[in-house]
Protein backbone atom coordinates (compact mmCIF):
# COMPACT_ATOMS: atom_id res chain seq x y z
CA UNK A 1 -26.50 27.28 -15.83
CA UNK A 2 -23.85 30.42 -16.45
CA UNK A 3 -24.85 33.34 -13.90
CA UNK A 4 -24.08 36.41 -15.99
CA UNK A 5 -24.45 39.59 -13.91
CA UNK A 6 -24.58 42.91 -14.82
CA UNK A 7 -23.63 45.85 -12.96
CA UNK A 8 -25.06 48.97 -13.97
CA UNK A 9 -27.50 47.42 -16.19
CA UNK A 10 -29.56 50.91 -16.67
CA UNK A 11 -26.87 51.66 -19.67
CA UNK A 12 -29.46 49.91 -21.53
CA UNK A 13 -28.50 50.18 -24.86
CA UNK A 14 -24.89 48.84 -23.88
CA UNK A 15 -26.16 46.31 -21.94
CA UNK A 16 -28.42 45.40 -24.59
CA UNK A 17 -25.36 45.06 -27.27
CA UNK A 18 -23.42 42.60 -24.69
CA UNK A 19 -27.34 40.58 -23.79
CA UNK A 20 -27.52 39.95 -27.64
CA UNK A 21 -24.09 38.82 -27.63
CA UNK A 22 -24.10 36.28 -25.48
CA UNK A 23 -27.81 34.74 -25.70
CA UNK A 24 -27.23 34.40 -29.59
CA UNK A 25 -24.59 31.87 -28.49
CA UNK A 26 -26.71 28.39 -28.33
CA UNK A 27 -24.48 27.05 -25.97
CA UNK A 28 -25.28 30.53 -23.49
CA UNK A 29 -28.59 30.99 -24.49
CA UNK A 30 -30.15 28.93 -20.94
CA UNK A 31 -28.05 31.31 -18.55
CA UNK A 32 -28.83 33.61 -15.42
CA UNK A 33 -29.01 37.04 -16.71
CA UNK A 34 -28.98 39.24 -13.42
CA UNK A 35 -29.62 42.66 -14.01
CA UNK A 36 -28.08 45.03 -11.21
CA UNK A 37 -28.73 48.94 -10.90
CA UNK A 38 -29.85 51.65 -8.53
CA UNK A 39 -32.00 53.49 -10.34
CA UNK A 40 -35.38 51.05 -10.97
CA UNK A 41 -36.94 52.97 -13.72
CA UNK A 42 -34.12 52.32 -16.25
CA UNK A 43 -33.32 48.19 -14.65
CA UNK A 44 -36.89 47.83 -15.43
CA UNK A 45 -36.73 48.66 -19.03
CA UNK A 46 -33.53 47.10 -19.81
CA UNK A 47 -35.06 44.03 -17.77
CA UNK A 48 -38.12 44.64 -21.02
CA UNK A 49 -35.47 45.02 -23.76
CA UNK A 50 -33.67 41.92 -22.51
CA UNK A 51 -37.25 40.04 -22.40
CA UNK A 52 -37.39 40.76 -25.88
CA UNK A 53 -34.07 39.81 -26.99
CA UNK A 54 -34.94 36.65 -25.92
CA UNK A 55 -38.16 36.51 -27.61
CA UNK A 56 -36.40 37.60 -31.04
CA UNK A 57 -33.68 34.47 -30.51
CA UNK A 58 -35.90 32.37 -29.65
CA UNK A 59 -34.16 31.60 -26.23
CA UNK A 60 -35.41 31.50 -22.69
CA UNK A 61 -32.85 32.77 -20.52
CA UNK A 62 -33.95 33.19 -16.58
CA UNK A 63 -33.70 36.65 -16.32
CA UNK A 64 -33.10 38.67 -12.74
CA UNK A 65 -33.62 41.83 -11.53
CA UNK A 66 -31.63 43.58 -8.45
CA UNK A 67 -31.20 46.53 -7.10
CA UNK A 68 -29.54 44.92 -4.29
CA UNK A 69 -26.04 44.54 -5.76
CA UNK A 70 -25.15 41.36 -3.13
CA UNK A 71 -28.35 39.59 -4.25
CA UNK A 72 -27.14 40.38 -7.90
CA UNK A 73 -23.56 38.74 -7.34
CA UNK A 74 -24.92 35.50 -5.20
CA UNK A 75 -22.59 32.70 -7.34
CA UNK A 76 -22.19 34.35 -10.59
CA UNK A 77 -19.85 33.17 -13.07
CA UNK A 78 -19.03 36.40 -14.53
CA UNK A 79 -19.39 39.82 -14.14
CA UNK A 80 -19.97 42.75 -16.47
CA UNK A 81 -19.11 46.31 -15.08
CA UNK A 82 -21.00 48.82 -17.56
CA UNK A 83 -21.57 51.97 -14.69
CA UNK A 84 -20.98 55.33 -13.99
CA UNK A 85 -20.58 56.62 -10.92
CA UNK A 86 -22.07 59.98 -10.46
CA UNK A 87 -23.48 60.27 -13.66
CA UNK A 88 -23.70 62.55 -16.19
CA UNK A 89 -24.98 65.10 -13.53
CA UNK A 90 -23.60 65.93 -11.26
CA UNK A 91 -20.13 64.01 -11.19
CA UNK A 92 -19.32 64.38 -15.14
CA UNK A 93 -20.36 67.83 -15.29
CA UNK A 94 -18.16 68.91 -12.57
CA UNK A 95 -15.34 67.66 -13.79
CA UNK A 96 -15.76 69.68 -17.16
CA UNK A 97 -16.97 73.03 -15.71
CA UNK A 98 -14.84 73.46 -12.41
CA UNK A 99 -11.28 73.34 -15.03
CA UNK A 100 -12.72 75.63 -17.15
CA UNK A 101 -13.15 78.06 -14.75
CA UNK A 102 -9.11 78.00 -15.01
CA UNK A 103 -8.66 78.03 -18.83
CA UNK A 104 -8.92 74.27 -18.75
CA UNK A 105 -10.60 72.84 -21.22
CA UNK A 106 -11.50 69.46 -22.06
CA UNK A 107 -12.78 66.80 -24.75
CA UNK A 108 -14.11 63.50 -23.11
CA UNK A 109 -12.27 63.55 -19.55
CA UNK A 110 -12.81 59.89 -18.70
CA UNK A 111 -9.60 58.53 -19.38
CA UNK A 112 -6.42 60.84 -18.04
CA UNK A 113 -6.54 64.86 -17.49
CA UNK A 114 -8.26 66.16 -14.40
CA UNK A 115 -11.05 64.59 -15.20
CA UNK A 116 -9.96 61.17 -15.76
CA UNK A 117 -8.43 61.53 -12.17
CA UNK A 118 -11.37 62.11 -10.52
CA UNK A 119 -13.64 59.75 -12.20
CA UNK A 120 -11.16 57.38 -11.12
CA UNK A 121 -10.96 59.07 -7.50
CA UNK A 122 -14.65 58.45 -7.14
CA UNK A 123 -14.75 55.03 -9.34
CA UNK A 124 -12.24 52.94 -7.23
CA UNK A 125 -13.74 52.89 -4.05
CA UNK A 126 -17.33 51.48 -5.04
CA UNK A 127 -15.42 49.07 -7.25
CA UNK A 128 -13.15 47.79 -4.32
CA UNK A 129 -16.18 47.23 -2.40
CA UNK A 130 -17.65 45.44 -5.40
CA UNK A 131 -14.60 43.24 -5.27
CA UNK A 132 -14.90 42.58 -1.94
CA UNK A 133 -18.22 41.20 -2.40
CA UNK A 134 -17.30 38.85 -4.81
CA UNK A 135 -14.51 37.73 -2.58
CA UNK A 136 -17.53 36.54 -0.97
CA UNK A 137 -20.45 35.66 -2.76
CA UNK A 138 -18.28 34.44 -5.99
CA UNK A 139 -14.73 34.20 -5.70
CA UNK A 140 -13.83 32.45 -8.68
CA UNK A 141 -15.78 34.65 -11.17
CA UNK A 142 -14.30 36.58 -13.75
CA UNK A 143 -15.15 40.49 -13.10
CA UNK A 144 -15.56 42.51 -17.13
CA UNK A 145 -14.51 45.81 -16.40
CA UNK A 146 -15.78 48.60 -19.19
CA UNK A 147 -15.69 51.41 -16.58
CA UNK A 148 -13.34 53.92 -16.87
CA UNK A 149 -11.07 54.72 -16.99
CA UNK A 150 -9.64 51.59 -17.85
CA UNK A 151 -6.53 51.65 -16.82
CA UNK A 152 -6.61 52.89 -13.33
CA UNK A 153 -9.97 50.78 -12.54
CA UNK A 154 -7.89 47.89 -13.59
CA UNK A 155 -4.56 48.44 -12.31
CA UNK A 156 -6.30 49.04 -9.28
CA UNK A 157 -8.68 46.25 -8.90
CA UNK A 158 -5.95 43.77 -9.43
CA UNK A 159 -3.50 45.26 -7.21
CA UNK A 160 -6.34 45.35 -3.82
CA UNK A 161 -7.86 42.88 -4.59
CA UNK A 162 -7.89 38.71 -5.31
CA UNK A 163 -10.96 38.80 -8.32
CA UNK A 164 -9.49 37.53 -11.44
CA UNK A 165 -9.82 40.64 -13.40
CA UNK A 166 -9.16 41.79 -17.26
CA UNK A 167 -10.72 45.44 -18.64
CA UNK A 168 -12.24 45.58 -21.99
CA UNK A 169 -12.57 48.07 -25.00
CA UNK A 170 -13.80 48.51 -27.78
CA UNK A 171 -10.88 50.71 -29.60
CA UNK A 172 -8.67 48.46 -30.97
CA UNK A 173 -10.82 46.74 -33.31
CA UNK A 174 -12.92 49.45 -33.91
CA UNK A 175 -9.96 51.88 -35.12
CA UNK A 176 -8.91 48.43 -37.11
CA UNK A 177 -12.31 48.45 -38.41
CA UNK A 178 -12.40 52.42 -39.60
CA UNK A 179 -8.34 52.24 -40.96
CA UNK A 180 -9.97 49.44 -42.81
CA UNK A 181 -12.42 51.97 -44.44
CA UNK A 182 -10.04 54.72 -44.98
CA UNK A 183 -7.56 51.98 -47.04
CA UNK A 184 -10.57 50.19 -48.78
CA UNK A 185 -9.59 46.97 -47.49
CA UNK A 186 -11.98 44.54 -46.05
CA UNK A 187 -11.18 44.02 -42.51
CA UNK A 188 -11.49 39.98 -42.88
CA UNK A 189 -8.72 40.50 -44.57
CA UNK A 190 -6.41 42.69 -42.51
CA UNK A 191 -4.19 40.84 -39.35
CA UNK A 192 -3.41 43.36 -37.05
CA UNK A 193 -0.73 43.38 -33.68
CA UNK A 194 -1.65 46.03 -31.31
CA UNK A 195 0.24 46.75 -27.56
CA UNK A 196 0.46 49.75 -25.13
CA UNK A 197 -1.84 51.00 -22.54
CA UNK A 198 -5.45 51.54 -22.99
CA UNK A 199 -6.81 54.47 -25.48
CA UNK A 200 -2.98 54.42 -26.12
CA UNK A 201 -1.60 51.18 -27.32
CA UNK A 202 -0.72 51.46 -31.24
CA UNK A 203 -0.60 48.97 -34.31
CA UNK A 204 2.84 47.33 -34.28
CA UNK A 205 1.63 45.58 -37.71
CA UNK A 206 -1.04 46.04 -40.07
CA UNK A 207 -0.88 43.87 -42.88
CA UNK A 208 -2.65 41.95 -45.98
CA UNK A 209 -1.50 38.29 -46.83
CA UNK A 210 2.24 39.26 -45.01
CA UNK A 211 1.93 42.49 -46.87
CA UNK A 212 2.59 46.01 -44.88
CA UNK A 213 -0.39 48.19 -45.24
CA UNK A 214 0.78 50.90 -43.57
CA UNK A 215 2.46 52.78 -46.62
CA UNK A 216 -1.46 52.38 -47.80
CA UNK A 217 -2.70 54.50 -44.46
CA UNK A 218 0.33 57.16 -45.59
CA UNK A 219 -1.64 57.18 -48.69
CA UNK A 220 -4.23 58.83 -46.93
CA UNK A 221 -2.12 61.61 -45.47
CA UNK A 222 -0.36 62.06 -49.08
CA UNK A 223 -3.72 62.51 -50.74
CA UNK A 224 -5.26 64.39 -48.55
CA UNK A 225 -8.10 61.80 -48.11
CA UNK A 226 -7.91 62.40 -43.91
CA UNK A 227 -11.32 61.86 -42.44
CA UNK A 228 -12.26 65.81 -40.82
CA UNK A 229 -12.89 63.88 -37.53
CA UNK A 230 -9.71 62.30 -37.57
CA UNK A 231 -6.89 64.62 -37.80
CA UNK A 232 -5.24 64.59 -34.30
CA UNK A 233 -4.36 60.58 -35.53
CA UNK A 234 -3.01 61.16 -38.70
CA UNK A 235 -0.69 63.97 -37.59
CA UNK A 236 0.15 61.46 -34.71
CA UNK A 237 0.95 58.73 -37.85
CA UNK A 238 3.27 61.57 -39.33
CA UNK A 239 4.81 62.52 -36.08
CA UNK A 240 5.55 58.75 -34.60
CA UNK A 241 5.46 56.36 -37.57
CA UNK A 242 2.72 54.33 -35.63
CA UNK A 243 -1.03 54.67 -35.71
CA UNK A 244 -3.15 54.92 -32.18
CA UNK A 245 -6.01 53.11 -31.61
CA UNK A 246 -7.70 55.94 -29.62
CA UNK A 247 -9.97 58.11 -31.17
CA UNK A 248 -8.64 61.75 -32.16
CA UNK A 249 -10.85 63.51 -29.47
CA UNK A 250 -9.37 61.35 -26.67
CA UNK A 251 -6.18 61.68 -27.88
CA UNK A 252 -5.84 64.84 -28.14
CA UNK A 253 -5.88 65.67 -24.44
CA UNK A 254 -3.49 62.79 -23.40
CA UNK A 255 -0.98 64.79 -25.01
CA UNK A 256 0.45 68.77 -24.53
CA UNK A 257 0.18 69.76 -27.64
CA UNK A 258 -3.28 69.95 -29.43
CA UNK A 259 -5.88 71.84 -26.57
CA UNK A 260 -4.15 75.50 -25.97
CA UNK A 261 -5.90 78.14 -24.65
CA UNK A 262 -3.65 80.55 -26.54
CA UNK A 263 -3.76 78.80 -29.53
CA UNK A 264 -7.36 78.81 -31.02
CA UNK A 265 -5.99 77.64 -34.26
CA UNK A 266 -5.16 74.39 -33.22
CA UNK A 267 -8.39 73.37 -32.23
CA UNK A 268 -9.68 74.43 -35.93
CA UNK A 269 -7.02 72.99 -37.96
CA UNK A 270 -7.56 69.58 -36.01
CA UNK A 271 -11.24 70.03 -35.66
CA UNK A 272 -10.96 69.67 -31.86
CA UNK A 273 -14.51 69.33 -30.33
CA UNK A 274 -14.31 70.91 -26.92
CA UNK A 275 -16.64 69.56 -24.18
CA UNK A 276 -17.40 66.20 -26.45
CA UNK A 277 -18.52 64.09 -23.85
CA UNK A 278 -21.15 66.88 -22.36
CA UNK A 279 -22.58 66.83 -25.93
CA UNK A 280 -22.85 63.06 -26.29
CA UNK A 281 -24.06 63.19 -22.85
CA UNK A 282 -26.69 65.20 -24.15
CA UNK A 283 -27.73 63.92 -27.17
CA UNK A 284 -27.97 60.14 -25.11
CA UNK A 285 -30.52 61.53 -22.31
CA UNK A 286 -32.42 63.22 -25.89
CA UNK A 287 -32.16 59.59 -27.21
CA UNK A 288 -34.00 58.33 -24.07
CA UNK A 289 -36.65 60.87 -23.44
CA UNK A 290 -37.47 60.09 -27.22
CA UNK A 291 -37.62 56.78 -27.45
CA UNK A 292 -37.90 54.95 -23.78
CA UNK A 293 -41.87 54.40 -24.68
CA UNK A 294 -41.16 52.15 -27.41
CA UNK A 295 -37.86 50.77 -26.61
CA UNK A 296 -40.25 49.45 -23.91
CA UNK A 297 -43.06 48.56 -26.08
CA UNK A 298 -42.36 47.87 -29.25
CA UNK A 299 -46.15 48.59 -30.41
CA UNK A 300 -45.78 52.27 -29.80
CA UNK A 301 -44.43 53.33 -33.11
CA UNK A 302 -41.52 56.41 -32.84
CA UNK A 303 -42.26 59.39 -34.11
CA UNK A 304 -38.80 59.51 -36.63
CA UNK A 305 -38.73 63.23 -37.50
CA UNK A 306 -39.66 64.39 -33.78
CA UNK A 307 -36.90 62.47 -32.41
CA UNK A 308 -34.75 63.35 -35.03
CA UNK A 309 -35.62 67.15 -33.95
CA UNK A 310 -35.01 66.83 -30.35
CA UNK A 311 -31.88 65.11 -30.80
CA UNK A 312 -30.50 67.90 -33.69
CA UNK A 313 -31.58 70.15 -30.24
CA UNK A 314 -29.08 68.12 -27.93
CA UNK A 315 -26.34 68.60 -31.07
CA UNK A 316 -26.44 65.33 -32.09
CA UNK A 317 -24.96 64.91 -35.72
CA UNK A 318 -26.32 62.98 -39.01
CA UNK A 319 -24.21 60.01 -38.22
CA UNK A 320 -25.14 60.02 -34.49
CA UNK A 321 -28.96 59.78 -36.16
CA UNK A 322 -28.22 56.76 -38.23
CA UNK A 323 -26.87 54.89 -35.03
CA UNK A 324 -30.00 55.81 -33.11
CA UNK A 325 -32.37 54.84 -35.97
CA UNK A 326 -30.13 51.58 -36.14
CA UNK A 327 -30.20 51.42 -32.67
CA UNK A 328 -34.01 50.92 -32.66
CA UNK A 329 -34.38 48.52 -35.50
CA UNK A 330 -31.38 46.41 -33.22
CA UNK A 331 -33.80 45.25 -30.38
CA UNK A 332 -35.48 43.38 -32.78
CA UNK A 333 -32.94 42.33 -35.02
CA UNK A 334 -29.95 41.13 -33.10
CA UNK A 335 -26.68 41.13 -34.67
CA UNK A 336 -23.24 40.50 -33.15
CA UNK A 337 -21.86 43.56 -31.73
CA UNK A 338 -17.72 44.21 -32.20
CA UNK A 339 -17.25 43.80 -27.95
CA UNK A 340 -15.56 41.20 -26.58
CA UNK A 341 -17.34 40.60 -23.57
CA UNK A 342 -19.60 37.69 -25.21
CA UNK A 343 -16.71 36.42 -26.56
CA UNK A 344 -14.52 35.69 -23.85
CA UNK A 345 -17.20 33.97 -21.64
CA UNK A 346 -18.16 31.37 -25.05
CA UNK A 347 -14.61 30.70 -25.41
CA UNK A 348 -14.39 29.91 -21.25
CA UNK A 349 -17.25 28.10 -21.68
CA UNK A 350 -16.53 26.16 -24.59
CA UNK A 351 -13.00 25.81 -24.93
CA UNK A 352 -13.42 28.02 -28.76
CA UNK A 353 -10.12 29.70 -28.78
CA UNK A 354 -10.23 33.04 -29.58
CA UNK A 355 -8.22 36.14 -29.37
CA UNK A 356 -9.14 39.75 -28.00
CA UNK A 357 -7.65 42.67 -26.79
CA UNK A 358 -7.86 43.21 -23.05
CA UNK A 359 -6.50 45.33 -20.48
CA UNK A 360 -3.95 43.41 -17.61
CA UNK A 361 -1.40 43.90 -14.88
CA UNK A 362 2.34 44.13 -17.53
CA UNK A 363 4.34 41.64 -15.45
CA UNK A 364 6.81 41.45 -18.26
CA UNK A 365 4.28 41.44 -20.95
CA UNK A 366 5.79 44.75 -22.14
CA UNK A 367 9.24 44.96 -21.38
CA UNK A 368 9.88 48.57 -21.15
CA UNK A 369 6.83 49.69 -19.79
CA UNK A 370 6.67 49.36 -15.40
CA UNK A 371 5.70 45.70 -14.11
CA UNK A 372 3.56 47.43 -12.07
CA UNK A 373 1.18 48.54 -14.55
CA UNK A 374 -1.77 48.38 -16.55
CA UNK A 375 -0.96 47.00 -20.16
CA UNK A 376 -3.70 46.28 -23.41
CA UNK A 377 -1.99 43.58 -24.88
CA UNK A 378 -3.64 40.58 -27.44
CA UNK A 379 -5.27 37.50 -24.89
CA UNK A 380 -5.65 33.79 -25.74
CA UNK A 381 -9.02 32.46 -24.55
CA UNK A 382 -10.08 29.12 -24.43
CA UNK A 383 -10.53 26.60 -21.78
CA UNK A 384 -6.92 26.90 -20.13
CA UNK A 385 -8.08 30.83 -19.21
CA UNK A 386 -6.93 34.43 -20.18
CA UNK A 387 -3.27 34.00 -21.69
CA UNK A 388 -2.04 37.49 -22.54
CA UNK A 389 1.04 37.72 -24.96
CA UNK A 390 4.21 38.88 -24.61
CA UNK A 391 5.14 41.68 -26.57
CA UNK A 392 8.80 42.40 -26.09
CA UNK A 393 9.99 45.81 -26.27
CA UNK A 394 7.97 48.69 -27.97
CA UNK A 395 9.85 51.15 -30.25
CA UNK A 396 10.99 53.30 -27.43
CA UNK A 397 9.60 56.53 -28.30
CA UNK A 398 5.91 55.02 -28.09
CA UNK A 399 6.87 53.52 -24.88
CA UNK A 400 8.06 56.96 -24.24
CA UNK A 401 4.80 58.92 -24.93
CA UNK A 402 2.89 55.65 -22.75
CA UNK A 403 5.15 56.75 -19.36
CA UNK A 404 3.74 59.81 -19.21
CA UNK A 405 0.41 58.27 -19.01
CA UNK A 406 1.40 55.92 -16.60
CA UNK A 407 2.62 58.04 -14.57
CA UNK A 408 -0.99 59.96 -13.59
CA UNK A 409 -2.49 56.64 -13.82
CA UNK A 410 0.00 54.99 -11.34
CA UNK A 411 -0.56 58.20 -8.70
CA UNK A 412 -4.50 57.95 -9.14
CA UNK A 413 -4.07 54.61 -8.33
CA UNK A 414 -1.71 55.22 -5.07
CA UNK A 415 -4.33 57.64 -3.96
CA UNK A 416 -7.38 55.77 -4.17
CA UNK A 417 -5.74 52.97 -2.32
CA UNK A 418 -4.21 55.19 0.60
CA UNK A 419 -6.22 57.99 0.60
CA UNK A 420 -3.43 60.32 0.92
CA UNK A 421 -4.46 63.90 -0.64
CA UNK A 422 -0.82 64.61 -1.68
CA UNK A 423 -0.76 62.04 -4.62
CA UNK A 424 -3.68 63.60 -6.42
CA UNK A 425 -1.69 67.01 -6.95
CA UNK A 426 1.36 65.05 -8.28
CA UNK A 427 -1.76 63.42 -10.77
CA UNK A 428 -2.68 66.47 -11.57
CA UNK A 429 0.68 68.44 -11.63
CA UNK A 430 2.33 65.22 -13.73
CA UNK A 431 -0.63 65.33 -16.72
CA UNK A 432 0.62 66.48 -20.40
CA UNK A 433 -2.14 68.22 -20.75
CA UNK A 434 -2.68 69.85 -17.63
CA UNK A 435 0.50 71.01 -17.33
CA UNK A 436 0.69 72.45 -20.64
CA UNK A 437 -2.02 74.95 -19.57
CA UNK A 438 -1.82 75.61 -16.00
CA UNK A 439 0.99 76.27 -13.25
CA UNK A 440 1.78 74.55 -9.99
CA UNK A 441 -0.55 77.39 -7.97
CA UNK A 442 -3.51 76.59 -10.26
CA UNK A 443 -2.65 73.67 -10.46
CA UNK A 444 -3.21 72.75 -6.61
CA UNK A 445 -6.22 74.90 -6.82
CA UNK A 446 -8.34 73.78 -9.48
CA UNK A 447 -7.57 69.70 -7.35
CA UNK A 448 -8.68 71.23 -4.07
CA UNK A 449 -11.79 73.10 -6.18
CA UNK A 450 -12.76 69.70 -7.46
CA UNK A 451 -12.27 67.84 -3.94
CA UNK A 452 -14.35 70.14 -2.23
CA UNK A 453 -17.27 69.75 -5.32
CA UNK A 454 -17.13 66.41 -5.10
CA UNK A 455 -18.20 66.08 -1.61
CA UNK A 456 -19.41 62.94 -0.80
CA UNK A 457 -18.67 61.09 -4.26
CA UNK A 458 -15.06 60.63 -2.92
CA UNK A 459 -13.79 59.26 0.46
CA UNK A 460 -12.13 61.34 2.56
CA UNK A 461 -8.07 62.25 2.00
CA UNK A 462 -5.78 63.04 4.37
């Protein structure tokens, strides 16, 4: 039997899109699904919703419970990393508040900025020790990293560590999915080539039959036909010739030139929304408190329009109230999710070759991007392993734009691994975005004002 653990499984309703995943595969539908997480409450229910997954396929996996994270890892095959550490309170919303206390301002913070650097900061460690029990208890699984941020989880797992390792999103094929929508072409019919780093790797090719569909994507910009929650992209598009796969929100703070505090007008005429990830953050603990009862029992109907009020409370928007209603409907209706996670482990499995979009050390895979880094690149799967493929060169200026990315990600990395308190200001003093906004005195301020906040979420630096 496959062992299949999760780690963090209280993200329920993530957890709950990878479960379906893989137990709607016959050939995975008999394996060990052990469900790890600290907080009991929530492993219990997603222990329920994965009971009734099961029930729904027809399947009969044996289903675990831990919240002994050793007990959890004992010989798994795989394992999924879905957590956060620190939380939405109080990890995520110091790292939003403290900045902008300084003029600092932020969208999602997960991924690069000051944020990113300290979710990383406090992220590493508890991974590394992760790692080091599987050196032990499973040293030939394959560790699924969706924690962020990606890049420096994953650069740094794989350079401290012997786990085979390979990070996963989900923005690739879900920007393929939504240009798809915005050229009203089905996606079946689209082949894509995507390379770069995580939240920044951009379509190389886009194409219909051998046909290039990126004067069709122009099209959009010509006739003013840009989705209002998508503008950062398209001037991106204009500006580079290339479209990212990161949302606009993300993007926009990878970069110097969209969040200024002296510039209000940016943030309207690209419909920047400030302190995005506080608001989703929100409108998910709304989403729980509203529906946890049924989600739990399905017999306990939902109250639609009360839910629909509390979460309208939290900010949530219409389309955020579609997914939640859809959401719902899901536990009992399985579908195949867009994440790759399910995918990878059939295609190990069963030799089904298959190719996703994953997150690994470069080694050459990008030629003018560091060795030493942390590259999303397209990956063979099938019974011979992960194969990633080598790209070549980018078009230099997008290789360019990546560097500077690199560049905080490769110091985060250097100091998580040594602890050394010096490489965290260069982070911070080296970010676009940061930089744009602050100088080198605020700069060394607002790290040492987040340090001391942290407290015990981080390990001490020298």
């Amino acid at each position: 039997m496959t062992k299949i653990t999760f780690l963090g499984a209280g993200s329920t309703v993530f957890a709950k899109n990878l479960i379906g995943d893989i137990l709607s595969f016959p050939e995975l539908a008999d394996s060990i699904i052990s469900l790890h997480d600290i907080d009991s409450e929530r492993l219990e229910t997603t222990r329920i919703v994965t009971e009734r997954i099961a029930r729904g396929l027809g399947v009969t996996p044996l289903i675990e419970t831990h919240l002994d994270r050793r007990a959890a890892l004992v010989d798994a095959n795989y394992v999924i990393g879905i957590f956060q550490i620190g939380g939405y309170k109080p990890a995520t919303v110091t790292d939003f508040e403290i900045p902008k206390k300084y003029g600092l301002r932020q969208t999602i913070g997960d991924t690069l900025g000051v944020g990113g650097i300290m979710r990383g900061l406090r992220t590493i460690p508890v991974y590394l020790e992760i790692a080091r029990d599987m050196e032990e208890l499973c040293p030939d699984a394959l560790l699924l990293n969706y924690v962020n941020p990606m890049s420096m989880v994953t650069w740094a797992l794989n350079k401290a560590t012997k786990i085979k390792t390979v990070g996963l999103c989900h923005s690739v094929q879900g920007t393929a999915e939504q240009l798809a929508k915005d050229i009203d072409v089905p996606i079946e019919e689209i082949n894509y080539l995507a390379a770069g780093i995580n939240h920044m790797a951009f379509y190389l090719k886009f194409e219909r039959d051998g046909v290039d569909l990126y004067p069709a994507i122009r099209r959009v910009v010509a006739e003013d036909r840009i989705p209002n929650w998508n503008k950062v992209r398209y001037e991106m598009l204009k500006r580079l010739g290339y479209f990212v796969t990161e949302s606009s929100e993300h993007f926009s703070e990878y970069t110097p030139w969209f969040i200024k505090r002296d510039r209000p007008d940016l943030i309207e005429k690209f419909n920047i929304p400030l302190d995005e990830y506080i608001r989703r953050c929100e409108v998910q603990i709304a989403g729980w408190e509203a529906t946890k009862e049924t989600v739990e029992n399905p017999d306990v109907p939902v109250d639609i329009p009360a839910m629909n009020e509390k979460l309208k409370a939290a900010g949530a928007s219409d389309y955020e109230l579609e997914v939640m209603a859809e959401t719902l409907e899901s536990f009992d209706n399985v579908a195949q999710s867009h994440e790759y996670g399910a995918y990878i482990i059939h295609s190990l499995e069963t030799g089904t070759p298959r190719v996703i979009y994953g997150n690994v050390m470069n080694n050459g895979l990008i030629e003018n991007l560091p060795s030493e880094s942390c590259v999303e690149v397209p990956i063979l799967v099938d019974k011979n392993g992960l194969q990633p493929t080598k790209i070549g060169a980018l078009p230099p200026h997008l290789a360019a734009l990546m560097q500077t990315n690199i560049n905080v990600q490769s110091l985060t990395v250097e100091a998580a691994l040594t602890h050394k308190r010096e490489y965290i200001y260069h982070a911070a003093m080296l970010d676009p975005h940061t930089a744009a906004e602050l100088d080198l005195d605020q700069t060394w301020s607002l790290v040492d004002d987040l340090i001391a906040a942290h407290g015990n979420w981080l390990p001490e630096f020298e």
